[in-house]
Protein backbone atom coordinates (compact mmCIF):
# COMPACT_ATOMS: atom_id res chain seq x y z
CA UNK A 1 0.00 0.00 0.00
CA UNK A 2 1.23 3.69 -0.87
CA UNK A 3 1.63 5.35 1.74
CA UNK A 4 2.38 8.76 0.04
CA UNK A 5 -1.44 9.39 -0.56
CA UNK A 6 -3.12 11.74 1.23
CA UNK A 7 -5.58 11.15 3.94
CA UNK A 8 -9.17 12.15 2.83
CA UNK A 9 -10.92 14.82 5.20
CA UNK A 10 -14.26 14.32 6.78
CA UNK A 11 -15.56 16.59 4.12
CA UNK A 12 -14.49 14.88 1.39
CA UNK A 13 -15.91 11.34 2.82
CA UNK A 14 -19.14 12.68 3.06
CA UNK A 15 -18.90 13.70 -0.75
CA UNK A 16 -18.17 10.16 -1.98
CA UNK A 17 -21.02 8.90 -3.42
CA UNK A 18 -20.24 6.29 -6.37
CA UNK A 19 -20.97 2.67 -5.63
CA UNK A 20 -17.47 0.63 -4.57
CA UNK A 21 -14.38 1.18 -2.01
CA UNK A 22 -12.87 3.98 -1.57
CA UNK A 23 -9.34 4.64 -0.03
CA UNK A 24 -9.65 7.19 2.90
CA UNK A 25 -6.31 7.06 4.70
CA UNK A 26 -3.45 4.25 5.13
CA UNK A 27 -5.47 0.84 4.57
CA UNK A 28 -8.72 2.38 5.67
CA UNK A 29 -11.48 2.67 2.78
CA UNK A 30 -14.89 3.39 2.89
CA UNK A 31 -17.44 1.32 1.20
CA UNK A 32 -20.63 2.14 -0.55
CA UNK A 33 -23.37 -0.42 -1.66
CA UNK A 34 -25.85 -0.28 -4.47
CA UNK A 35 -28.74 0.61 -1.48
CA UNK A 36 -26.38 3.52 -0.09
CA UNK A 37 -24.85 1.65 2.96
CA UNK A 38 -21.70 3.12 3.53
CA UNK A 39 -19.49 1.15 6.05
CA UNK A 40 -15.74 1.44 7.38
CA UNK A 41 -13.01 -1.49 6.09
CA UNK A 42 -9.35 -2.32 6.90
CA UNK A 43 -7.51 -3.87 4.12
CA UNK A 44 -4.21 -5.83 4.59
CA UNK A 45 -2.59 -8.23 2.75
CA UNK A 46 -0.80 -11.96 4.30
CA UNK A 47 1.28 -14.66 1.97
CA UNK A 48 0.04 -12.86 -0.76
CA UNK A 49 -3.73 -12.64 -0.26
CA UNK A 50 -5.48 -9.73 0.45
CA UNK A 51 -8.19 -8.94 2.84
CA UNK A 52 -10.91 -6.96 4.74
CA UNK A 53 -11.96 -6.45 7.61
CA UNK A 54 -15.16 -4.24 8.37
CA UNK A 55 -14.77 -1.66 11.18
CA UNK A 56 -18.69 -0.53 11.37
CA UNK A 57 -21.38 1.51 9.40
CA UNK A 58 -20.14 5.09 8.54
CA UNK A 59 -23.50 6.19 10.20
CA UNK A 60 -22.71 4.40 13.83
CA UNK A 61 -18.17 5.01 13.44
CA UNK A 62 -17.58 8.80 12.86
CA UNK A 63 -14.03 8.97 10.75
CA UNK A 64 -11.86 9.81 13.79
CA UNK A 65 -13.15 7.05 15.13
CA UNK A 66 -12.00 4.77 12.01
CA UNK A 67 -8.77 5.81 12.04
CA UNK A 68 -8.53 4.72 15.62
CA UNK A 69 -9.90 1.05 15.12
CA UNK A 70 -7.47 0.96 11.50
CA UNK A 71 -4.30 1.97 13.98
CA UNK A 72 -5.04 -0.61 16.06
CA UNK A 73 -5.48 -3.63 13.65
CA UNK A 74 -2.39 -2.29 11.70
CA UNK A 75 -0.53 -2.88 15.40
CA UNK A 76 -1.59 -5.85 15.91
CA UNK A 77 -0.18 -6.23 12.28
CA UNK A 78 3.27 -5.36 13.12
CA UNK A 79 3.27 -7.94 16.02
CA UNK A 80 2.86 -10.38 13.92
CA UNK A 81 -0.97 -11.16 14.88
CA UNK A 82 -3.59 -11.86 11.98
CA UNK A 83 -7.15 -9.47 12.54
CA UNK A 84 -8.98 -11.98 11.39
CA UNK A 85 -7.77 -14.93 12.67
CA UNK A 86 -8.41 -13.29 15.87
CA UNK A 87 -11.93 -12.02 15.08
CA UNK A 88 -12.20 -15.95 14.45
CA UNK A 89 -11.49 -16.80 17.63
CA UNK A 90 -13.44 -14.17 19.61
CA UNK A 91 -16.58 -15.34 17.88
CA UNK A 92 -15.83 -18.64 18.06
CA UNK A 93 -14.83 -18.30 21.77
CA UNK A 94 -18.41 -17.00 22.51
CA UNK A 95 -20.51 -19.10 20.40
CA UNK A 96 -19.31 -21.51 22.62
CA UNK A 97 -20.16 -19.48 25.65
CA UNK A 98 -23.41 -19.00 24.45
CA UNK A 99 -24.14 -22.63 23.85
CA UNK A 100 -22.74 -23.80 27.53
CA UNK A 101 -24.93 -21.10 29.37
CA UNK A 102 -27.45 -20.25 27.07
CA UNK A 103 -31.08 -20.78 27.26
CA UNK A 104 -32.11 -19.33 23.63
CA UNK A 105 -34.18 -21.51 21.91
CA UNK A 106 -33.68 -23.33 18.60
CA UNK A 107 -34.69 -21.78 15.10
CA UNK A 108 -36.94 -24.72 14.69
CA UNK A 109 -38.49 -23.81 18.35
CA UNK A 110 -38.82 -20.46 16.94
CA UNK A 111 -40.73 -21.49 13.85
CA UNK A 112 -43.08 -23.40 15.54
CA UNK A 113 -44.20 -20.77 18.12
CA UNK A 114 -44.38 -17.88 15.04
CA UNK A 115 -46.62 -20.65 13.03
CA UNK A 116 -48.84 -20.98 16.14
CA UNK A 117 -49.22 -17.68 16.88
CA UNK A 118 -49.98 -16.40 13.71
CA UNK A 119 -52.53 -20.01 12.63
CA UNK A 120 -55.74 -17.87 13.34
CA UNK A 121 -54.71 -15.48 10.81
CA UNK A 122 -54.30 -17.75 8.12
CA UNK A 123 -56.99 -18.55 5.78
CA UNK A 124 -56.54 -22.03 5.01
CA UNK A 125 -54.85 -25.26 6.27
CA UNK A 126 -52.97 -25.31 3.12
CA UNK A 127 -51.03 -22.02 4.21
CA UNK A 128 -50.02 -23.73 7.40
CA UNK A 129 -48.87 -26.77 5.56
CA UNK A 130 -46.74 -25.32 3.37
CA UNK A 131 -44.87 -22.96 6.07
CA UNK A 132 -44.42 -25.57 8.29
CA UNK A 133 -43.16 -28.46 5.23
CA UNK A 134 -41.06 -25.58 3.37
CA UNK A 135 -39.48 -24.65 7.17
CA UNK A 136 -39.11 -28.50 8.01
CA UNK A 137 -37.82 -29.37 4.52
CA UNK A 138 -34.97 -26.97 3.75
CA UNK A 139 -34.00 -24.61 6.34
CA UNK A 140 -34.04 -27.85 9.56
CA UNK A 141 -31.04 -29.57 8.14
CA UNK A 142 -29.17 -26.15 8.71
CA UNK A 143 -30.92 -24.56 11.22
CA UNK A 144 -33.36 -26.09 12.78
CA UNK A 145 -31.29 -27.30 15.89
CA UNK A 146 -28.95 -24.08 15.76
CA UNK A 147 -29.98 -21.27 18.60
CA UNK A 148 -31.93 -18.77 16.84
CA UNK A 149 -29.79 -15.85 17.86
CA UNK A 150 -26.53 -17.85 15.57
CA UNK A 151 -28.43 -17.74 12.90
CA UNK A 152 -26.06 -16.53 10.45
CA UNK A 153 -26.69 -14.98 6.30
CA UNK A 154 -23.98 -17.62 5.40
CA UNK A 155 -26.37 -20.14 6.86
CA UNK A 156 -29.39 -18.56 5.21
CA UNK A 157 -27.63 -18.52 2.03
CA UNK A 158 -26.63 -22.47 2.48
CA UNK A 159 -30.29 -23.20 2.32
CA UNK A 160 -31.66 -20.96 -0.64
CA UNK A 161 -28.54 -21.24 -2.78
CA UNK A 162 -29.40 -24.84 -4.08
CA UNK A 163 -32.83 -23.98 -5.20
CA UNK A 164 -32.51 -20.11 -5.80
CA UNK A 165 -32.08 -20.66 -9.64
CA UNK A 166 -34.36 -24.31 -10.14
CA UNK A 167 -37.31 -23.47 -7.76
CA UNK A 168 -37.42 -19.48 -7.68
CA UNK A 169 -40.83 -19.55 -6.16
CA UNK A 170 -40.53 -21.90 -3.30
CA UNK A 171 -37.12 -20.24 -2.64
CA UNK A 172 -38.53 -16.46 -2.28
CA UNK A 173 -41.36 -17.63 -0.69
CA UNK A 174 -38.81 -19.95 2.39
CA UNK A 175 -36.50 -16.41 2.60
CA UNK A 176 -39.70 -14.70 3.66
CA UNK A 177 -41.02 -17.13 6.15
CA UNK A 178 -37.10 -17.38 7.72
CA UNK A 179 -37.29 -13.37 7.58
CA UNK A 180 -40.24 -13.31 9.98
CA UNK A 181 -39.22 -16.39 11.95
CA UNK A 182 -36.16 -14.75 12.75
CA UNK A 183 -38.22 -10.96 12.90
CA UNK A 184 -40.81 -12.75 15.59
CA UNK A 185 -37.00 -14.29 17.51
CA UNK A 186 -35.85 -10.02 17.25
CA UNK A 187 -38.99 -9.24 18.96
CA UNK A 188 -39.17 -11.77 21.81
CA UNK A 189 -35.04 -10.41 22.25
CA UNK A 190 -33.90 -13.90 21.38
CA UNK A 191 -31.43 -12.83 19.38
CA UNK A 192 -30.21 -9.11 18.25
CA UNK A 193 -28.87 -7.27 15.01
CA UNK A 194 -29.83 -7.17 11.51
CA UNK A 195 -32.16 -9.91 10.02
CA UNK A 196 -29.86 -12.44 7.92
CA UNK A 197 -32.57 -13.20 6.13
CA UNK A 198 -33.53 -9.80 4.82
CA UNK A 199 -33.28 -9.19 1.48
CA UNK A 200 -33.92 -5.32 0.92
CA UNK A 201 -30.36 -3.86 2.11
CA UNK A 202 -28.98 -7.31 3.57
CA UNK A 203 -26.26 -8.91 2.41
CA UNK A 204 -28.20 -11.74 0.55
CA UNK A 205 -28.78 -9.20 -2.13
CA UNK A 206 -25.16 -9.54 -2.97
CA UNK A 207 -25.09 -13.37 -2.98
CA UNK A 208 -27.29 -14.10 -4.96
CA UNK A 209 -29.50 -12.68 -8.19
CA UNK A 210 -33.13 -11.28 -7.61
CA UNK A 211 -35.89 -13.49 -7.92
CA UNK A 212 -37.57 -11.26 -10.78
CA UNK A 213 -33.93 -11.60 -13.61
CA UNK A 214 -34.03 -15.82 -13.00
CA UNK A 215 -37.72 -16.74 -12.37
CA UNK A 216 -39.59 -17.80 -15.74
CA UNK A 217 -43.24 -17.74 -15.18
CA UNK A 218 -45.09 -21.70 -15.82
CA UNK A 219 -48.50 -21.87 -16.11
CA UNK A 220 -50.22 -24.82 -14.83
CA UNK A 221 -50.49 -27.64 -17.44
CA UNK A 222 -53.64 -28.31 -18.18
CA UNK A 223 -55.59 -31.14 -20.55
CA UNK A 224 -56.79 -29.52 -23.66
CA UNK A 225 -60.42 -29.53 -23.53
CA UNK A 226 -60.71 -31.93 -26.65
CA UNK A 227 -59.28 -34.29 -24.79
CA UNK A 228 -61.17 -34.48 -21.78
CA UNK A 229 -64.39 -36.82 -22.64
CA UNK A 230 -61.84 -39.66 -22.88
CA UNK A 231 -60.60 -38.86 -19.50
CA UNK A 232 -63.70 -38.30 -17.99
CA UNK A 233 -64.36 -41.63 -19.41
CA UNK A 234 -61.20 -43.50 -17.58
CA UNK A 235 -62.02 -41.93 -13.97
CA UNK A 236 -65.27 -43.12 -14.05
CA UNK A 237 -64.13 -46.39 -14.35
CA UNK A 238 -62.73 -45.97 -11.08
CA UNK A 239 -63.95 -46.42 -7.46
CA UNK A 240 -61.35 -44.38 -5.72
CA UNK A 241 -62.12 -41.42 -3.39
CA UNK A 242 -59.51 -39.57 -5.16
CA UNK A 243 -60.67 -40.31 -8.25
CA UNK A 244 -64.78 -39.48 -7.34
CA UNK A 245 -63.08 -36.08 -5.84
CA UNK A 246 -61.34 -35.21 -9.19
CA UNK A 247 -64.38 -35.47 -11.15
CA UNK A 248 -66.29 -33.28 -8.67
CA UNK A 249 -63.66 -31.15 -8.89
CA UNK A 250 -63.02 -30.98 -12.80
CA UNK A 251 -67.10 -30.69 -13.02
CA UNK A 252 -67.12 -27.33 -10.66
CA UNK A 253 -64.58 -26.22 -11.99
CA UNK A 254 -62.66 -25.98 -8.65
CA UNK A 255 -59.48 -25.69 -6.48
CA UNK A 256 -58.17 -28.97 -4.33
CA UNK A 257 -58.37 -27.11 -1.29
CA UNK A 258 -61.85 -26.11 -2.18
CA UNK A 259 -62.65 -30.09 -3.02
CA UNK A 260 -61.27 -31.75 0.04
CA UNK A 261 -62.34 -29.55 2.43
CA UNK A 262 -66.00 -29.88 1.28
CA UNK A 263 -68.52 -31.07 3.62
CA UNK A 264 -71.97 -32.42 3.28
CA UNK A 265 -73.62 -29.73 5.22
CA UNK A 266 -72.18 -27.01 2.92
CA UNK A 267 -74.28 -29.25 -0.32
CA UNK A 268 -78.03 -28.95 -0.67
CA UNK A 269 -79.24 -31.53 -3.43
CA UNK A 270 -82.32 -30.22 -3.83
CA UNK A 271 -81.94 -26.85 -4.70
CA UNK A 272 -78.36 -28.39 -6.64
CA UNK A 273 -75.81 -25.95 -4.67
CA UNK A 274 -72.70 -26.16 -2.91
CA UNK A 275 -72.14 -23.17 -0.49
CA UNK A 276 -68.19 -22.82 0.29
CA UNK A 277 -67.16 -21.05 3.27
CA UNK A 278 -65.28 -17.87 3.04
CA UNK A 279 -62.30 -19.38 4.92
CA UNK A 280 -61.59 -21.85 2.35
CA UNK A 281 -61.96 -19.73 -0.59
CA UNK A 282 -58.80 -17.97 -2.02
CA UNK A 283 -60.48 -14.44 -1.99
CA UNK A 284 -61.80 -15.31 1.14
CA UNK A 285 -65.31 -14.12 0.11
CA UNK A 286 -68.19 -17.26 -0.15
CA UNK A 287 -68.82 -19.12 -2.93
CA UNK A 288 -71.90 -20.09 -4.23
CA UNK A 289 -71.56 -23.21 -6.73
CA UNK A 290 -73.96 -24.11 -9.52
CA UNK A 291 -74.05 -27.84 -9.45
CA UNK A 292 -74.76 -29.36 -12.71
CA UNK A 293 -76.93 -32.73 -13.00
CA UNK A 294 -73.91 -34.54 -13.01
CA UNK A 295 -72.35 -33.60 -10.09
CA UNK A 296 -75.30 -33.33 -7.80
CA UNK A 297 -75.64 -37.82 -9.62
CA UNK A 298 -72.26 -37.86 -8.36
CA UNK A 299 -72.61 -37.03 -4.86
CA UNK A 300 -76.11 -39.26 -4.43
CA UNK A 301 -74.52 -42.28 -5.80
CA UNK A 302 -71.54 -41.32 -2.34
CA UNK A 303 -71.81 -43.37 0.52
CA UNK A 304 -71.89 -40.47 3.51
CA UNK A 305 -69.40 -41.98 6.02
CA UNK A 306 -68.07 -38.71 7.28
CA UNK A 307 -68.83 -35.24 7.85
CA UNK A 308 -66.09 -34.62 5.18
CA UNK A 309 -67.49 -35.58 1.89
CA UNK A 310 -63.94 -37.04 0.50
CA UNK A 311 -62.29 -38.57 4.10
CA UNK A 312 -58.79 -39.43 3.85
CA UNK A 313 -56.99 -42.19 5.53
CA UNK A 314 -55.76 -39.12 8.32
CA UNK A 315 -58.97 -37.14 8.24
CA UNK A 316 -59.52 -35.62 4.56
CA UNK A 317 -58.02 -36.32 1.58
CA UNK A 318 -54.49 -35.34 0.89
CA UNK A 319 -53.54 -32.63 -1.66
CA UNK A 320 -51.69 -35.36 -3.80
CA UNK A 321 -54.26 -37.82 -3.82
CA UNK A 322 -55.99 -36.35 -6.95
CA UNK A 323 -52.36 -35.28 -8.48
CA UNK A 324 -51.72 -38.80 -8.13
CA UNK A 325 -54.85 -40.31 -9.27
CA UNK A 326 -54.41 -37.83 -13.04
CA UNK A 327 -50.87 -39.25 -12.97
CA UNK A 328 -51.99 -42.82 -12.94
CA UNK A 329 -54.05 -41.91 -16.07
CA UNK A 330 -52.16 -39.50 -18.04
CA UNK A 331 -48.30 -39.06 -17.24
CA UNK A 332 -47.79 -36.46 -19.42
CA UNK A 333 -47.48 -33.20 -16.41
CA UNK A 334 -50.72 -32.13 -16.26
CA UNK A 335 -51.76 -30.14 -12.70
CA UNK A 336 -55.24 -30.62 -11.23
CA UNK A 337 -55.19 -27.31 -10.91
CA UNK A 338 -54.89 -26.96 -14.69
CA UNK A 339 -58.59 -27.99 -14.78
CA UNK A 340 -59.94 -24.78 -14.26
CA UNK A 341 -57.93 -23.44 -17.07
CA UNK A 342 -59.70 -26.34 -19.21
CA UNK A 343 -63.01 -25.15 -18.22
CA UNK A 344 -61.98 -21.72 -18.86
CA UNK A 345 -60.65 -22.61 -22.33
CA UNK A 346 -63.28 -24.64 -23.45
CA UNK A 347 -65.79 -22.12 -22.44
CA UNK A 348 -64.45 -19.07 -23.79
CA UNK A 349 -63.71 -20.96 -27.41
CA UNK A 350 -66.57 -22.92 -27.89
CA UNK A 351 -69.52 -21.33 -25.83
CA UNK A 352 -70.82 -17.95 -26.41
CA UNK A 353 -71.18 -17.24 -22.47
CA UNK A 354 -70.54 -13.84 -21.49
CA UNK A 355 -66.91 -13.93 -19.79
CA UNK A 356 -68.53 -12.33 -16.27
CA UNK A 357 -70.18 -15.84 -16.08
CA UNK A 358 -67.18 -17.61 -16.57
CA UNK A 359 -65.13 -15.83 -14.42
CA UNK A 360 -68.16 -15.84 -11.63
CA UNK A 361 -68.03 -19.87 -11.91
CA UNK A 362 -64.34 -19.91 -11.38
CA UNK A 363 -64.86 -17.27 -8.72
CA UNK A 364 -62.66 -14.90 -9.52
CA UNK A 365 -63.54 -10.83 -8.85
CA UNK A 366 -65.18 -9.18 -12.37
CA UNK A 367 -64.67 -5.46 -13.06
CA UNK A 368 -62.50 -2.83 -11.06
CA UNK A 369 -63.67 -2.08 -7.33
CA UNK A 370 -66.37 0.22 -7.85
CA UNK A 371 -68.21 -2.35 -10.70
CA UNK A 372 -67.95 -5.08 -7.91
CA UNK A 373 -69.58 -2.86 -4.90
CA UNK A 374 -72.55 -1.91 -7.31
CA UNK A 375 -73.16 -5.05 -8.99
CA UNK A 376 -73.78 -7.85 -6.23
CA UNK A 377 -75.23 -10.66 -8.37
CA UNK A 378 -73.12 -13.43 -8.55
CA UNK A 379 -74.73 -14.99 -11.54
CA UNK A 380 -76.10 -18.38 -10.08
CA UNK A 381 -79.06 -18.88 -12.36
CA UNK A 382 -77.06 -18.10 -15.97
CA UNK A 383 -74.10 -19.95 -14.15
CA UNK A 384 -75.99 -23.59 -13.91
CA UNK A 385 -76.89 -23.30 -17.26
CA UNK A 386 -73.14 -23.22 -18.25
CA UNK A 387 -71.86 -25.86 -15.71
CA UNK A 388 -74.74 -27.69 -16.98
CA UNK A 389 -73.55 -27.67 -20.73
CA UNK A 390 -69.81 -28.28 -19.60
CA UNK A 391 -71.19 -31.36 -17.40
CA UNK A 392 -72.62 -32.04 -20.82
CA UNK A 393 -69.50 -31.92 -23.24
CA UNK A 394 -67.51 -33.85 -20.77
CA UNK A 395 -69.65 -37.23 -20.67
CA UNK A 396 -69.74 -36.51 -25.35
CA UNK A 397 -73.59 -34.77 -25.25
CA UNK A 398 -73.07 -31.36 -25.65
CA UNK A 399 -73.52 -29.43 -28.49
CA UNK A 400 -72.08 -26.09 -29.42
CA UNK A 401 -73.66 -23.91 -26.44
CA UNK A 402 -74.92 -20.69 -26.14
């Protein structure tokens, strides 16, 4: 290092602005991130390699005080000590500490108290699942038995890096529910300082590329529409529960959580209409459901042997059971939730229903805000008549409908 360059004054520091490092006196430089963090670091160089050691955020460590902490690293230089290989130690010396006479709780601990506390918020046991599964799955192996206050962004990164780039969604999604895990830990003081997991500012905005530049939207797969009498034809030919739920479900025109959550007492036969509770719906607004002859056939022909109308072996049926059931018949990737694109496909092409009734039987929102406060009809009359002719071109009846 040159040691004929001038030392910068506090005035000039304060007018360095450009993203990088920036030399500010003998081995001391100041660093400025793409966010506008600017932070104090001591570089040195050993057998050849050259590194850096952060002193503090220029907002906390006023420059006098920087040159103070570089003098004394650069001493412990000339005695022949190594910064970081001391800085090493220290942490390593109290990690241990904290692990002999510690009574923070695990990350995994942690998790499970911020799921519990937050499970009447949620609006469906799916929501649960997957926070709990995603949490279990990827971040336990790394952190689930490491106290929540060493929770480090190395660590962090270990778990996202291996499915940051092949499963963008998933991975976003895990970053946010270790975020607040770790957020919730902040707030009961089980552990201090910046979140790891934080991705506005934090480090792992360095480490690794945002979501948005590497995730490629997929849509579900779905069955074309021509092909879905001769389907239709195969799962009746079944006597699974599974199987009975898919057709229900391809014949409304609905979501799997929507399907095997469904209970008897939500269905009236008669009047041929299947009321589903706001909690299980996705907008979280009820849904009224046109049942079409077929269905309502369907669910007479059902043996009632549970409140649930499609029991599981553990209670209801589980969110692969249908996934698995369309594999056994077609294994070429289509989702069950691709259905309701079907539906919305073959309706759109080859019916001339208005689209508010097709977007009212999929039970999706029609029209900006103020359309949707004024107009509270919800279509059920006109929408039977078009679950009726779908229930129709399914089993090979239906003619072109209007």
């Amino acid at each position: 290092m040159a040691q004929g360059k001038r030392a910068l004054s506090a005035q000039q520091v304060a007018a360095l602005s450009d993203n990088g490092t920036h030399r500010v006196d003998n081995q001391l430089y100041l660093q400025i991130r793409e966010q506008g963090t600017r932070s104090w670091v001591f570089r040195y160089s050993r057998n050849g390699k050259t590194h850096w050691i952060g002193l503090g955020r220029a907002s906390d460590v006023p420059l006098s005080r920087a040159k103070e902490l570089a003098v004394v690293e650069r001493a412990k230089l000339v005695n022949g000590g190594s910064p970081i290989e001391e800085r090493r130690a220290v942490k390593e010396s109290l990690r241990l500490e904290r692990q002999v006479q510690s009574d923070v709780p695990t990350f995994a601990w942690c998790a499970g108290e911020y799921i519990e506390g937050h499970r009447a918020s949620w609006k469906n046991q799916k929501h649960i699942d997957q926070w709990e599964s995603t949490l279990r799955m990827y971040a336990g192996p790394v952190i689930g038995k490491l106290p929540v206050d060493q929770v480090t962004v190395d660590h962090v990164y270990k778990i996202l890096k291996p499915i940051w780039l092949t499963k963008p969604e998933t991975a976003s999604r895990l970053r946010g529910r270790i975020e607040k895990v770790l957020g919730w830990a902040g707030a009961k003081k089980y552990r201090a300082g910046e979140n790891p997991a934080r991705w506005q500012g934090g480090e792992l905005s360095h480490l690794l590329p945002a979501i948005g530049k590497v995730q490629k939207i997929e849509h579900h797969k779905a069955v074309p529409h021509a092909e879905m009498r001769g389907l239709m034809a195969d799962l009746r030919k079944l006597e699974s529960i599974s199987a009975k739920a898919l057709i229900l479900l391809i014949l409304c025109a609905s979501r799997t959580g929507e399907i095997i959550g469904a209970r008897w007492n939500e269905i009236d036969l008669d009047a041929a209409t299947w009321i589903i509770p706001a909690e299980r719906m996705k907008a979280g607004a009820e849904h009224r459901v046109a049942l079409s002859s077929e269905a309502v056939k369907l669910l007479k022909s059902m043996e009632r042997t549970s409140d649930l109308v499609f029991p599981g072996p553990r209670g209801k049926l589980s969110n692969m059971a249908m996934l698995q059931c369309l594999r056994g018949i077609r294994g070429t990737g289509e989702t069950v939730h691709g259905f309701r694109a079907t539906f919305s496909t073959w309706a759109r092409d080859e019916t001339d229903y208005p689209r508010e009734l097709i977007e009212a039987s999929l039970a999706h929102a029609v029209g900006n805000a103020v359309e949707q406060a004024y107009n509270r009809s919800d279509y059920l009359a006109k929408r039977r008549s078009l679950m009726d002719a779908w229930a129709a071109y399914l089993a090979g009846k239906g003619q072109r409908p209007t």
